[in-house]
C-alpha atoms as a PDB file:
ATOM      1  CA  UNK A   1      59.648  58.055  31.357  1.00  0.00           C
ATOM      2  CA  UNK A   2      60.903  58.250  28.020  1.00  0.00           C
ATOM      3  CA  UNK A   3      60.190  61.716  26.163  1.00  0.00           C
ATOM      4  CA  UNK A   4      60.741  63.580  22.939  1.00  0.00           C
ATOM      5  CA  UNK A   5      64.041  65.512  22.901  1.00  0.00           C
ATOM      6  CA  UNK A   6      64.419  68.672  20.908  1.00  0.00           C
ATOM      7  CA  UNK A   7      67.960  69.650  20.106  1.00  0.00           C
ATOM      8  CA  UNK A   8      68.490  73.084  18.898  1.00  0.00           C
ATOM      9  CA  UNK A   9      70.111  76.848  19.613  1.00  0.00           C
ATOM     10  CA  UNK A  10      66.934  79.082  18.812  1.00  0.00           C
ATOM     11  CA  UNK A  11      64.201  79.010  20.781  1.00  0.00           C
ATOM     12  CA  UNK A  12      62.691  81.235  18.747  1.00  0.00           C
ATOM     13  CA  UNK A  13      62.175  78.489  15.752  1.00  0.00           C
ATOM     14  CA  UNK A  14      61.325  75.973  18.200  1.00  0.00           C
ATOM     15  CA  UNK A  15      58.341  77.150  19.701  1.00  0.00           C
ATOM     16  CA  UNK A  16      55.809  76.508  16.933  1.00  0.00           C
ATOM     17  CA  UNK A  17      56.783  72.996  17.847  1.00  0.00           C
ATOM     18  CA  UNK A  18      56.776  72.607  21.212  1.00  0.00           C
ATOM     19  CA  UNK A  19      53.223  74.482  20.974  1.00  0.00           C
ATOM     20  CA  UNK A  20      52.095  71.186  18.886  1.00  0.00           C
ATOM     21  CA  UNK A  21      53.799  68.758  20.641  1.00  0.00           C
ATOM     22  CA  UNK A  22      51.546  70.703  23.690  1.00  0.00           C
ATOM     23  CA  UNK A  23      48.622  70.476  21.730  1.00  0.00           C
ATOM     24  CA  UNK A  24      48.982  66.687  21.187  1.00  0.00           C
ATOM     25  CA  UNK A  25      50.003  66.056  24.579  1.00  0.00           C
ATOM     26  CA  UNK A  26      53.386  64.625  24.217  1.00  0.00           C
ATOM     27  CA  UNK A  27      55.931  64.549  26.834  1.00  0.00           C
ATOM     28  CA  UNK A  28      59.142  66.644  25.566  1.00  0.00           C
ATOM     29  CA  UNK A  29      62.102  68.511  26.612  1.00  0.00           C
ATOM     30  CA  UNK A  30      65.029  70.895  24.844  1.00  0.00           C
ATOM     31  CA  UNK A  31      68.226  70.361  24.921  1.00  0.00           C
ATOM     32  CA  UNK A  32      69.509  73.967  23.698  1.00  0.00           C
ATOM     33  CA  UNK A  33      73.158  73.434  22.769  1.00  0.00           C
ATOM     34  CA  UNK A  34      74.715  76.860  22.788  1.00  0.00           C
ATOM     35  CA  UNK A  35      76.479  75.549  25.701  1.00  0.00           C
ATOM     36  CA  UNK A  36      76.889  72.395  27.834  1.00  0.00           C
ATOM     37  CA  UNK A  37      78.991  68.783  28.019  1.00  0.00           C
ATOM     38  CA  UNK A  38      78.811  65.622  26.795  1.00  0.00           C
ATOM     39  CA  UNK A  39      79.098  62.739  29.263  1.00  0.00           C
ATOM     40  CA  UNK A  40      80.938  60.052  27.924  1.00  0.00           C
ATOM     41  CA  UNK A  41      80.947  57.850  30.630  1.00  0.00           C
ATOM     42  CA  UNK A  42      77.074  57.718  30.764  1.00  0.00           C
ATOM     43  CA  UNK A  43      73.929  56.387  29.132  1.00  0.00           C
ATOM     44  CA  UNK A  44      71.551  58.876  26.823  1.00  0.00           C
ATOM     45  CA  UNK A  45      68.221  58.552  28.506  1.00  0.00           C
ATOM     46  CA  UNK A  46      65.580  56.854  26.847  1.00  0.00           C
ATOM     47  CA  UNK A  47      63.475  58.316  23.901  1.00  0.00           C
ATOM     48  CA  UNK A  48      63.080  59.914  20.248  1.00  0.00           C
ATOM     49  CA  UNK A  49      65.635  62.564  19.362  1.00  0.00           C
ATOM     50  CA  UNK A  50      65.074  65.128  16.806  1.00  0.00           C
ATOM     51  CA  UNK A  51      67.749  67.703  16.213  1.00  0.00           C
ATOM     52  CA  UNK A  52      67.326  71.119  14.850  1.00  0.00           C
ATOM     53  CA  UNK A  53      70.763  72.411  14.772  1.00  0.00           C
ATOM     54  CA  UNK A  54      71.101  75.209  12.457  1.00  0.00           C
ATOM     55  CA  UNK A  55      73.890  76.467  10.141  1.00  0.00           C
ATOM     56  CA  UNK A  56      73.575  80.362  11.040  1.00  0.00           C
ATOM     57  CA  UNK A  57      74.019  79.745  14.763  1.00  0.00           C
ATOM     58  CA  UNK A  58      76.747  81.953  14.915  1.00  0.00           C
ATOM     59  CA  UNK A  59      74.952  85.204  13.857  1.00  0.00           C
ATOM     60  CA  UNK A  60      72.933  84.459  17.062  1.00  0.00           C
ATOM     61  CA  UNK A  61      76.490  84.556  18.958  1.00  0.00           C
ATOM     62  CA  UNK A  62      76.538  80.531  18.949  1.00  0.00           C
ATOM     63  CA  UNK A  63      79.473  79.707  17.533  1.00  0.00           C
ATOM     64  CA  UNK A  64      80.231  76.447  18.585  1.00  0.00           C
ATOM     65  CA  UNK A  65      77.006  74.963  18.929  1.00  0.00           C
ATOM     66  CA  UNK A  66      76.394  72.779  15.892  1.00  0.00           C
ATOM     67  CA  UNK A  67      80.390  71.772  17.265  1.00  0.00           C
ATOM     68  CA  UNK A  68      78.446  70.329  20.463  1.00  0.00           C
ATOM     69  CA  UNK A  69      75.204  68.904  18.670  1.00  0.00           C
ATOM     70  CA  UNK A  70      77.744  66.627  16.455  1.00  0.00           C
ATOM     71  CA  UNK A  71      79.566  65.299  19.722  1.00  0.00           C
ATOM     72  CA  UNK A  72      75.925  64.784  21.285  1.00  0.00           C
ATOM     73  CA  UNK A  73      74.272  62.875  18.308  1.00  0.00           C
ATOM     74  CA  UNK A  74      77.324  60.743  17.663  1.00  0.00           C
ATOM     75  CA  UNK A  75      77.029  59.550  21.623  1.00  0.00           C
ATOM     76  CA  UNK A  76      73.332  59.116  20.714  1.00  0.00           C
ATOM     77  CA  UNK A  77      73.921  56.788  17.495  1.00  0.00           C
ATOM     78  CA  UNK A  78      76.472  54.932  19.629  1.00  0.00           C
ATOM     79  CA  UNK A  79      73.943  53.685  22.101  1.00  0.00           C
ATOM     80  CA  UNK A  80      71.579  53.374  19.512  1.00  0.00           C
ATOM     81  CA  UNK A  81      69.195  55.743  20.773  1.00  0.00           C
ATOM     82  CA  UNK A  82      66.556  57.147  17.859  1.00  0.00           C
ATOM     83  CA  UNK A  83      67.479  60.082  16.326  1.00  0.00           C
ATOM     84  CA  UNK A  84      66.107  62.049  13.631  1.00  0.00           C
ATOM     85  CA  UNK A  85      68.547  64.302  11.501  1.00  0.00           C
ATOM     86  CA  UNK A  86      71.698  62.638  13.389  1.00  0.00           C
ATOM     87  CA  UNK A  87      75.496  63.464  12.564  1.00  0.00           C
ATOM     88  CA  UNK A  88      74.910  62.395   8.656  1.00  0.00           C
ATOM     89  CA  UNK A  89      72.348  65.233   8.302  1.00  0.00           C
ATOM     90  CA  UNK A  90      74.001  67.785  10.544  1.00  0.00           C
ATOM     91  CA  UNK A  91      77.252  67.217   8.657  1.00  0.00           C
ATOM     92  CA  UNK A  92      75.507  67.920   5.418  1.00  0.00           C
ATOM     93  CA  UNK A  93      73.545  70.893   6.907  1.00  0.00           C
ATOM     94  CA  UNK A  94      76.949  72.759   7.908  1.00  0.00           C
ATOM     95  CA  UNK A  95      78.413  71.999   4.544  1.00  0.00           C
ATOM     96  CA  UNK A  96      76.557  73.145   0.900  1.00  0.00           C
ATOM     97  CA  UNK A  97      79.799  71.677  -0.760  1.00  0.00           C
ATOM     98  CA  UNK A  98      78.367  68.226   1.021  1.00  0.00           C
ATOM     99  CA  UNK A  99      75.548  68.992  -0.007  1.00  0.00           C
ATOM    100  CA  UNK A 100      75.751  69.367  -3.269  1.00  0.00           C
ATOM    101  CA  UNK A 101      78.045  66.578  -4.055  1.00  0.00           C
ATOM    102  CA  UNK A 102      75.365  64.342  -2.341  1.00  0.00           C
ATOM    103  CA  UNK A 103      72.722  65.896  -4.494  1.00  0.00           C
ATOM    104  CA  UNK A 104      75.125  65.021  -7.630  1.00  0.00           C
ATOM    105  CA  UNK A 105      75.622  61.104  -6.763  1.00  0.00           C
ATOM    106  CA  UNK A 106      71.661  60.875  -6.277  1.00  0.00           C
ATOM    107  CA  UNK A 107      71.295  62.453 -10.111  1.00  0.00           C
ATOM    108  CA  UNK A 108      70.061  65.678  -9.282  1.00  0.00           C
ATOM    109  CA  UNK A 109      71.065  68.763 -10.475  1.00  0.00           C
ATOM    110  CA  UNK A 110      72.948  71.838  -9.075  1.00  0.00           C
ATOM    111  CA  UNK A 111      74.422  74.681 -10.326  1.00  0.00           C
ATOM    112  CA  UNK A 112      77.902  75.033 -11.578  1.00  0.00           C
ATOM    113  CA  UNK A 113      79.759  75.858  -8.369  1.00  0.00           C
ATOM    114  CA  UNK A 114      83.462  76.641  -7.390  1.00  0.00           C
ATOM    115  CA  UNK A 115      84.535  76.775  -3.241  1.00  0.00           C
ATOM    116  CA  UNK A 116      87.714  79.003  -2.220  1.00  0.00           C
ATOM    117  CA  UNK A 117      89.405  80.184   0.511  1.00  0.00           C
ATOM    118  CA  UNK A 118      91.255  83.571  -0.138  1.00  0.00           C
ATOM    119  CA  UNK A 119      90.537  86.563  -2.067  1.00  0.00           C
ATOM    120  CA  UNK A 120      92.927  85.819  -5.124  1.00  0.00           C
ATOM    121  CA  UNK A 121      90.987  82.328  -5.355  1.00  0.00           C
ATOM    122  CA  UNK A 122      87.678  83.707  -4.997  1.00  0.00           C
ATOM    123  CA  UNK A 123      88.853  85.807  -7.897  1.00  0.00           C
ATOM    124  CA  UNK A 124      90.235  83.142  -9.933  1.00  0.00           C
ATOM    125  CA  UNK A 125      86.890  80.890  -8.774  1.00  0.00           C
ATOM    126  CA  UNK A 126      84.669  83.446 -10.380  1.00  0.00           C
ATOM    127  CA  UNK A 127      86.857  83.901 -13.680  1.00  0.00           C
ATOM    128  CA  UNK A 128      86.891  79.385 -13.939  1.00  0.00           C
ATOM    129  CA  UNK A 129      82.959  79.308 -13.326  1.00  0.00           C
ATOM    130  CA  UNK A 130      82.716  81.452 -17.049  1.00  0.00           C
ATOM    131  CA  UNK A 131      79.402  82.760 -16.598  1.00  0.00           C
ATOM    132  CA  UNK A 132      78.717  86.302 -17.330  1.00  0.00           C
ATOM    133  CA  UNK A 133      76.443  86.788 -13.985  1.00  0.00           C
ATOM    134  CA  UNK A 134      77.479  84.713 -10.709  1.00  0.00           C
ATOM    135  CA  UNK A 135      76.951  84.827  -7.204  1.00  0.00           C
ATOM    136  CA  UNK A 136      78.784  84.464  -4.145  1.00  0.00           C
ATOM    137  CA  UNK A 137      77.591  82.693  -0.991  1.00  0.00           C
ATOM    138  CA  UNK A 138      78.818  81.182   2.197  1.00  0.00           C
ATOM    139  CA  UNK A 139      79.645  77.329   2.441  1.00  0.00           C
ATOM    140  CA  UNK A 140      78.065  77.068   5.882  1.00  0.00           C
ATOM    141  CA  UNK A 141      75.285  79.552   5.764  1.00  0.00           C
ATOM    142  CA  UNK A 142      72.120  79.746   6.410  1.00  0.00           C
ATOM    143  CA  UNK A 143      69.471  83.177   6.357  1.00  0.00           C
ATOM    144  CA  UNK A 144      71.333  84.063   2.721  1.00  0.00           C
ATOM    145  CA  UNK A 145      74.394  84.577   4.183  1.00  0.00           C
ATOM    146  CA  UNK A 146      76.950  85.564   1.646  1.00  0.00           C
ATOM    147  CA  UNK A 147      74.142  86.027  -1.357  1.00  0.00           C
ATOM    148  CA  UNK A 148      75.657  88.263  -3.584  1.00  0.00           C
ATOM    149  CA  UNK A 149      74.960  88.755  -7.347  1.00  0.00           C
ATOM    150  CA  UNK A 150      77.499  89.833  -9.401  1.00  0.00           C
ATOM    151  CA  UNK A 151      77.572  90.662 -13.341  1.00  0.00           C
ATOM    152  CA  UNK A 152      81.793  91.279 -13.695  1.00  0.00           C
ATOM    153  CA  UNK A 153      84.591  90.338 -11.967  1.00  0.00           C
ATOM    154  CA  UNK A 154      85.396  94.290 -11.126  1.00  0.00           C
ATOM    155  CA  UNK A 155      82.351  93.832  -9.245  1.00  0.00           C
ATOM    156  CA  UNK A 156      83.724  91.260  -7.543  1.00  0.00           C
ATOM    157  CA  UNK A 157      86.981  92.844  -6.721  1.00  0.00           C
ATOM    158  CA  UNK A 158      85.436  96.041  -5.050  1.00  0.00           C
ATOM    159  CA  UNK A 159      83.083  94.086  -2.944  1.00  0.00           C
ATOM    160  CA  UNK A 160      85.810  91.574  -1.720  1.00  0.00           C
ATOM    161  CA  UNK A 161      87.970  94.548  -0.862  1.00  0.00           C
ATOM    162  CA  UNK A 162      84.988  96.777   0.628  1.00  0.00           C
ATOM    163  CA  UNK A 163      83.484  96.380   3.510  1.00  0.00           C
ATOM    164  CA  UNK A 164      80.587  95.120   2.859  1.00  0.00           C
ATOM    165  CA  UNK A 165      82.280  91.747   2.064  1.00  0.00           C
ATOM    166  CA  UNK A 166      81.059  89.213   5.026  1.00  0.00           C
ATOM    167  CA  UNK A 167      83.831  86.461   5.989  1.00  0.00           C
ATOM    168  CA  UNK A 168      82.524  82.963   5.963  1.00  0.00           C
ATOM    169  CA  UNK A 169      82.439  81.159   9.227  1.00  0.00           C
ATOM    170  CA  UNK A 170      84.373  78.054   8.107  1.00  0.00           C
ATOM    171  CA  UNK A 171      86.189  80.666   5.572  1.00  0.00           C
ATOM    172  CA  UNK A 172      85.073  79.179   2.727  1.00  0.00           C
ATOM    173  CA  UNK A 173      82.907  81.308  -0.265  1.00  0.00           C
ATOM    174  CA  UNK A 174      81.037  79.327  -3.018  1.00  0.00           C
ATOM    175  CA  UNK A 175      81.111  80.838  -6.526  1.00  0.00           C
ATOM    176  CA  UNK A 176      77.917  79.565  -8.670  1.00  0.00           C
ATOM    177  CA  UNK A 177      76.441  80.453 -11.504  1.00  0.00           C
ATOM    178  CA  UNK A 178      73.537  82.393 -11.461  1.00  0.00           C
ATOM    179  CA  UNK A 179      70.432  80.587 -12.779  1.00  0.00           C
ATOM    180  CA  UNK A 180      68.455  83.405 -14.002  1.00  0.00           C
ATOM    181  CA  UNK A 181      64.665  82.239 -13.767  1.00  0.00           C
ATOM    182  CA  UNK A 182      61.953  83.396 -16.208  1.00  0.00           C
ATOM    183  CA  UNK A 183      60.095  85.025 -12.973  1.00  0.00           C
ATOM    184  CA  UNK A 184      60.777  86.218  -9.411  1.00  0.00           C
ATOM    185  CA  UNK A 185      60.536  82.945  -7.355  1.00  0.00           C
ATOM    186  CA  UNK A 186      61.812  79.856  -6.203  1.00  0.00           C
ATOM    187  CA  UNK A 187      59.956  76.711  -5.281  1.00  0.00           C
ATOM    188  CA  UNK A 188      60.988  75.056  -1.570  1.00  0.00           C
ATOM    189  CA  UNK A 189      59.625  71.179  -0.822  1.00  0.00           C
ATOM    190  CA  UNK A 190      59.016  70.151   2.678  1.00  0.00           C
ATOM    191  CA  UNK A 191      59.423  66.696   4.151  1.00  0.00           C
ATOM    192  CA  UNK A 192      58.840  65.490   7.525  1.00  0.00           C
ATOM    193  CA  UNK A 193      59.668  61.405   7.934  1.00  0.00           C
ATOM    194  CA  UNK A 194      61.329  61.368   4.875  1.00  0.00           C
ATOM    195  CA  UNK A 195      57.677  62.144   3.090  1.00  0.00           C
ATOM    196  CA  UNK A 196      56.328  65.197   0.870  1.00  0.00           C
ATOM    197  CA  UNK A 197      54.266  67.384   2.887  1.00  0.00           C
ATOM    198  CA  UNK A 198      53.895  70.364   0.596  1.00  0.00           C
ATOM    199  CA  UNK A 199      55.713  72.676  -1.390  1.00  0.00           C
ATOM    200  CA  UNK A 200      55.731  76.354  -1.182  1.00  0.00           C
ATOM    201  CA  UNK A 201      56.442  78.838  -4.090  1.00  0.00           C
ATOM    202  CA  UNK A 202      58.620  81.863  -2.349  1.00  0.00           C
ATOM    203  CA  UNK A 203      58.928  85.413  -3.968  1.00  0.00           C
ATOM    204  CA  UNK A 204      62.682  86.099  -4.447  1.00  0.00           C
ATOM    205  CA  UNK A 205      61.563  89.950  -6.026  1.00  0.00           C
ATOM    206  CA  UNK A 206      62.780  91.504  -3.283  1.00  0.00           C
ATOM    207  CA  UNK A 207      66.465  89.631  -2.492  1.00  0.00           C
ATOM    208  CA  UNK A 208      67.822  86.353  -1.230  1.00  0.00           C
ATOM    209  CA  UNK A 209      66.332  86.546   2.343  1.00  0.00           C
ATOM    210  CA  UNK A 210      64.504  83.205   1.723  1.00  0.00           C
ATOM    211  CA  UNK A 211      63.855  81.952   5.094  1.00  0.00           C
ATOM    212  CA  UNK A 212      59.842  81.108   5.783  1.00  0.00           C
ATOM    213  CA  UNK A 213      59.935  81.166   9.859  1.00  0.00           C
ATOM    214  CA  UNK A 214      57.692  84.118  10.960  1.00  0.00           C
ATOM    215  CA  UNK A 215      60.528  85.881  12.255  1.00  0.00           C
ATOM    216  CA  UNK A 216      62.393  86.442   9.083  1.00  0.00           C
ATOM    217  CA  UNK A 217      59.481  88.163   7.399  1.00  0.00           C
ATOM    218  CA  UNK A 218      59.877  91.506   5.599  1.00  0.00           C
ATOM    219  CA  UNK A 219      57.155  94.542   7.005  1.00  0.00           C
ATOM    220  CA  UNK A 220      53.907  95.264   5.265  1.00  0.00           C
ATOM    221  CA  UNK A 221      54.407  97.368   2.015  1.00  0.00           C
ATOM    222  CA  UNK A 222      52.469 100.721   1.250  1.00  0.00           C
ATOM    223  CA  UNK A 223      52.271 102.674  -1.867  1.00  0.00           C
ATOM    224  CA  UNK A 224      54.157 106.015  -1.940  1.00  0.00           C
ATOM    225  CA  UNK A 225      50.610 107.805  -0.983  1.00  0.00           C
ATOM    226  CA  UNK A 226      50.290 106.337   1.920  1.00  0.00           C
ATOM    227  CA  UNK A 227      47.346 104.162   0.543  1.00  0.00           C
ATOM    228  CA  UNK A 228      47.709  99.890   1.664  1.00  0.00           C
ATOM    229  CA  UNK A 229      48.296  98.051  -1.292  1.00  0.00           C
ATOM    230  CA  UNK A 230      46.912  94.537  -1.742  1.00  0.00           C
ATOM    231  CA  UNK A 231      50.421  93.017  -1.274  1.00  0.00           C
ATOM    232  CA  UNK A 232      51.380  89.346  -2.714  1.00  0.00           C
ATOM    233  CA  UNK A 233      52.263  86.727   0.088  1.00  0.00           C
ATOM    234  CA  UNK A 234      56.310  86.220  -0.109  1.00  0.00           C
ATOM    235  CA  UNK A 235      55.431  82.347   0.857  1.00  0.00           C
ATOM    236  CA  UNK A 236      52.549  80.795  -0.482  1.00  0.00           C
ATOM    237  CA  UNK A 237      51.680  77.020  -0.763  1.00  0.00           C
ATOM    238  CA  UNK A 238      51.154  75.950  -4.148  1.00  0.00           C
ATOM    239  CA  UNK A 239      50.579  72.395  -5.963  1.00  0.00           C
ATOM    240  CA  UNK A 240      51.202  70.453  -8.623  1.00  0.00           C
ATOM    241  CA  UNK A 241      54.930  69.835  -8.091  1.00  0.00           C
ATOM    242  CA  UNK A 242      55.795  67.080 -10.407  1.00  0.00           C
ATOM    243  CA  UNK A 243      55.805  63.298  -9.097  1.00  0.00           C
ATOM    244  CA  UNK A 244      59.488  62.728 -10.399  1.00  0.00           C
ATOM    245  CA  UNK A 245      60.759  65.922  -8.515  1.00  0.00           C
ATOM    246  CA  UNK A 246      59.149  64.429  -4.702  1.00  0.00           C
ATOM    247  CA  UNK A 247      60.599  60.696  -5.452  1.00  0.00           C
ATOM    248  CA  UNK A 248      64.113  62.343  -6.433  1.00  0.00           C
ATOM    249  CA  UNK A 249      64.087  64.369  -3.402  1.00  0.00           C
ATOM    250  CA  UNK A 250      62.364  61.076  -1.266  1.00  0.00           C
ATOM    251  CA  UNK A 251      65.463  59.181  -2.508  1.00  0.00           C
ATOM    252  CA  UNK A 252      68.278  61.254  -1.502  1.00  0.00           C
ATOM    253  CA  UNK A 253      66.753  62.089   1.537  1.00  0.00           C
ATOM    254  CA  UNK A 254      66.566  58.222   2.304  1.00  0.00           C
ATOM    255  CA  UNK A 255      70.336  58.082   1.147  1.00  0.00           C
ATOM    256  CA  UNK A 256      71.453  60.470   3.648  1.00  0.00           C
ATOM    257  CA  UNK A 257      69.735  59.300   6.775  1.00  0.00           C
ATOM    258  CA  UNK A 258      67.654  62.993   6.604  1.00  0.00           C
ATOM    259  CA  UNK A 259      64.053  62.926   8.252  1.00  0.00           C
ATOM    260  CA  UNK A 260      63.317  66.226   8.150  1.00  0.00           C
ATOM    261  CA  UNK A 261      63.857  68.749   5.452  1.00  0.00           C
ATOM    262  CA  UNK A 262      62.996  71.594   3.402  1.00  0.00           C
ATOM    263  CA  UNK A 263      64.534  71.373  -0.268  1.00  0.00           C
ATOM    264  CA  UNK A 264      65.036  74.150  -2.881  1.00  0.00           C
ATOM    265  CA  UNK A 265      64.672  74.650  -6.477  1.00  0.00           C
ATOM    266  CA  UNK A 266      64.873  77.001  -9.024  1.00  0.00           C
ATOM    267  CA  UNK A 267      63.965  76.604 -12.720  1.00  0.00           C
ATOM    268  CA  UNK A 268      65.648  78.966 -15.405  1.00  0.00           C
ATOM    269  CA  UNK A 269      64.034  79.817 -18.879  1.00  0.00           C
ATOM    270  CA  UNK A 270      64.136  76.650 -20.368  1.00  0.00           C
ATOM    271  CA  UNK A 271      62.380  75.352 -17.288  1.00  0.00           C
ATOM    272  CA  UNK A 272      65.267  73.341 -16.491  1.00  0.00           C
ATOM    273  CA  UNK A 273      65.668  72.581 -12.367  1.00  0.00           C
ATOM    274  CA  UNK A 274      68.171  73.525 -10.037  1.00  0.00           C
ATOM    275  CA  UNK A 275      68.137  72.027  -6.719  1.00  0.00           C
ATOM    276  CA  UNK A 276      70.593  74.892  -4.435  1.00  0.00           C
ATOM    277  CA  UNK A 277      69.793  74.454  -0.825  1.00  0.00           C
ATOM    278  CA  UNK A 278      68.981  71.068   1.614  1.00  0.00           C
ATOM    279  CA  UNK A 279      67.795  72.840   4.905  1.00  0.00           C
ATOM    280  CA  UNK A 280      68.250  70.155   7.933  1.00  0.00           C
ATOM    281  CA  UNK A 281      66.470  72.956  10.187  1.00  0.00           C
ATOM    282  CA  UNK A 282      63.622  73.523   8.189  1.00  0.00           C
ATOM    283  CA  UNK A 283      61.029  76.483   9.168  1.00  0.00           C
ATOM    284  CA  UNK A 284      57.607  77.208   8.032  1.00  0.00           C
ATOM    285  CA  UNK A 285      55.467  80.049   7.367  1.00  0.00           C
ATOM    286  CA  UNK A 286      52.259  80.376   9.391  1.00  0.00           C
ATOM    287  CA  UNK A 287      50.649  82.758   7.071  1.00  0.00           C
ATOM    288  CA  UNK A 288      51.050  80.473   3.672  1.00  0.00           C
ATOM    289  CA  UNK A 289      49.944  77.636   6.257  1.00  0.00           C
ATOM    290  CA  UNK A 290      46.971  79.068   7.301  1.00  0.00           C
ATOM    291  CA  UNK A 291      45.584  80.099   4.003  1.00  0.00           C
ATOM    292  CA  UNK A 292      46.508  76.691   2.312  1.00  0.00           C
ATOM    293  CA  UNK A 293      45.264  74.273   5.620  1.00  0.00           C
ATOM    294  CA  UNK A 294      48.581  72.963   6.049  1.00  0.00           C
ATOM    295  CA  UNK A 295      50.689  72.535   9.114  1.00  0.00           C
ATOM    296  CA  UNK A 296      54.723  71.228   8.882  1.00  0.00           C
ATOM    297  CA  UNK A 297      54.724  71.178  12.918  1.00  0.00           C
ATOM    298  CA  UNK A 298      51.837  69.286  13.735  1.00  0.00           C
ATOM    299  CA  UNK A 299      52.712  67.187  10.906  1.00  0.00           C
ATOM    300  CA  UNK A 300      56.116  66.857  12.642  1.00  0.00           C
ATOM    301  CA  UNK A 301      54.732  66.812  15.898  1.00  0.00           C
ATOM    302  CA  UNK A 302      52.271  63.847  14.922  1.00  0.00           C
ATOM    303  CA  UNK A 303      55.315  61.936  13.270  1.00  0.00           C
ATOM    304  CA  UNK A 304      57.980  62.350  16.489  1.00  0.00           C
ATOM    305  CA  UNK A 305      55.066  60.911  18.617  1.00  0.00           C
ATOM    306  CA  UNK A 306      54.216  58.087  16.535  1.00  0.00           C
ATOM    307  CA  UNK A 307      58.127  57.166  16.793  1.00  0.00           C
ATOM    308  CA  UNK A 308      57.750  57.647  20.214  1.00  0.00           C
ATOM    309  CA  UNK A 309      54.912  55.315  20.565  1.00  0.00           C
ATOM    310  CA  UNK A 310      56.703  52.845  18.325  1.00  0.00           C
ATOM    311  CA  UNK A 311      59.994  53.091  20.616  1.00  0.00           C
ATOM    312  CA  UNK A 312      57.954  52.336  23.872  1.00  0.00           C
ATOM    313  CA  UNK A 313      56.401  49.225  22.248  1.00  0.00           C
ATOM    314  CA  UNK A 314      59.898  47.570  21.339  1.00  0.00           C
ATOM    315  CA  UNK A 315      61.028  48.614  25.096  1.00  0.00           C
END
């Protein structure tokens, strides 16, 4: 019987999916890639495939993971199986320098941005970019990995020779300008099948740990009395993104063979747009989902079992 594959390397991110694809009913199975082979010499079994390979896999000790899930979706595409976020959107997932020059040939915007390799090039990076603030951040990332902001180069200097510098995986550190934004927050859009679900603004007050999966989220705050303050949700899910913004981002999803995604924007005091981060492995927040009436994973879930339906028909 033909099934719904989920390929991914955190369970933990996965399960608000498999709960839905429960809920509707729909035959599944994981294929968690930390570890495993690929079988050349045989035939994928029949079905949808949806991977969920993630950029930070290593800071869950999974090093070669997204490695594996690149082997296994290429032998995928090559018997033509249906896959969702294949090799084209993994390779842009583990990659913001791919990123961004894909987001540059479909006409949208990034921020200035220099790569290196080396701490005398990181140095020379950050004195080319010629912006008096900057940040540094990690070319495969994930979580804010590498998200440092910076306001001189001597700055620079005693955090690259400190410890608190973090080597990049791949060894390469982006330099960008930092887009200073009139107030705290950035705006993230989610897609599932290549559509606009919803966007959600997300409170940036507090640092650069943007990631909306339930996990990631900071403690309750209290006042220094020990009263409970009203707090203001980190991730809530707002409207009235602009029509132009969705069919840019529809577009260069559709360019780059990406199903599934959550894209991110900031706007700086002339309300100008920066688009910084495609996430391949996109995660939602249950809270800002629950108080808006909006799901991502049954939305997903509904969307890999239509395919599935649709693949059973042709069969």
């Amino acid at each position: 019987m033909s099934k719904i594959y989920v390929i991914h390397e955190n369970s933990e991110w996965t399960a608000h999916l498999t709960k839905r694809l429960e809920e509707l009913q729909l035959p599944y199975e994981e294929w968690h890639l930390d570890e495993g082979i690929v079988d050349l010499t045989e035939a994928p079994p029949e079905g949808v495939f949806y991977s969920r390979m993630s950029a930070s896999s290593h800071t869950r000790g999974h090093r070669y993971a997204p490695e594996l899930t690149e082997g296994v979706l290429s032998w995928l595409e090559e018997h033509d199986r249906t896959v969702f976020n294949g090799t084209r959107a993994l390779r842009l997932e583990l990659s913001k320098i791919n990123q961004y020059t894909a987001l540059r040939k479909q006409g949208i915007r990034v921020p200035k941005t220099i790569a290196a390799i080396g701490r005398d090039n990181i140095l020379a990076a950050a004195e080319k970019i010629g912006t008096a603030s900057f940040i540094t951040k990690h070319n495969r990332a994930g979580k804010g990995l590498g998200v440092q902001l910076f306001h001189s180069i001597d700055g620079l200097k005693q955090y690259l020779d400190g410890a608190a510098f973090e080597e990049p995986i791949d060894g390469i550190t982006l330099i960008q300008e930092y887009i200073k934004a009139p107030e705290p927050f950035i705006t993230r859009c989610e897609f599932v099948g290549g559509k606009f679900v919803y966007a959600v603004q997300v409170d940036t007050s507090e640092g650069f740990e943007l990631c909306p999966a339930d996990a990631c989220q900071i403690g309750d705050l209290f006042c220094p009395v020990g009263e409970e303050v009203e707090e203001k949700p980190k991730f809530q899910i707002v409207e009235g993104i602009e029509e132009s913004i969705i069919e840019n981002y529809e577009q260069f999803l559709k360019a780059n063979q990406i199903t599934v995604a959550g894209i991110e924007f900031i706007r700086n005091e002339k309300g100008e747009i920066f688009t910084y981060d495609v996430n391949t492995n996109t995660n939602y927040n249950s809270d800002a989902e629950k108080a808006a009436g909006k799901y991502g994973m049954l939305e997903l879930a509904k969307f890999l079992g239509a395919q599935l339906k649709t693949t059973e028909a042709v069969r």
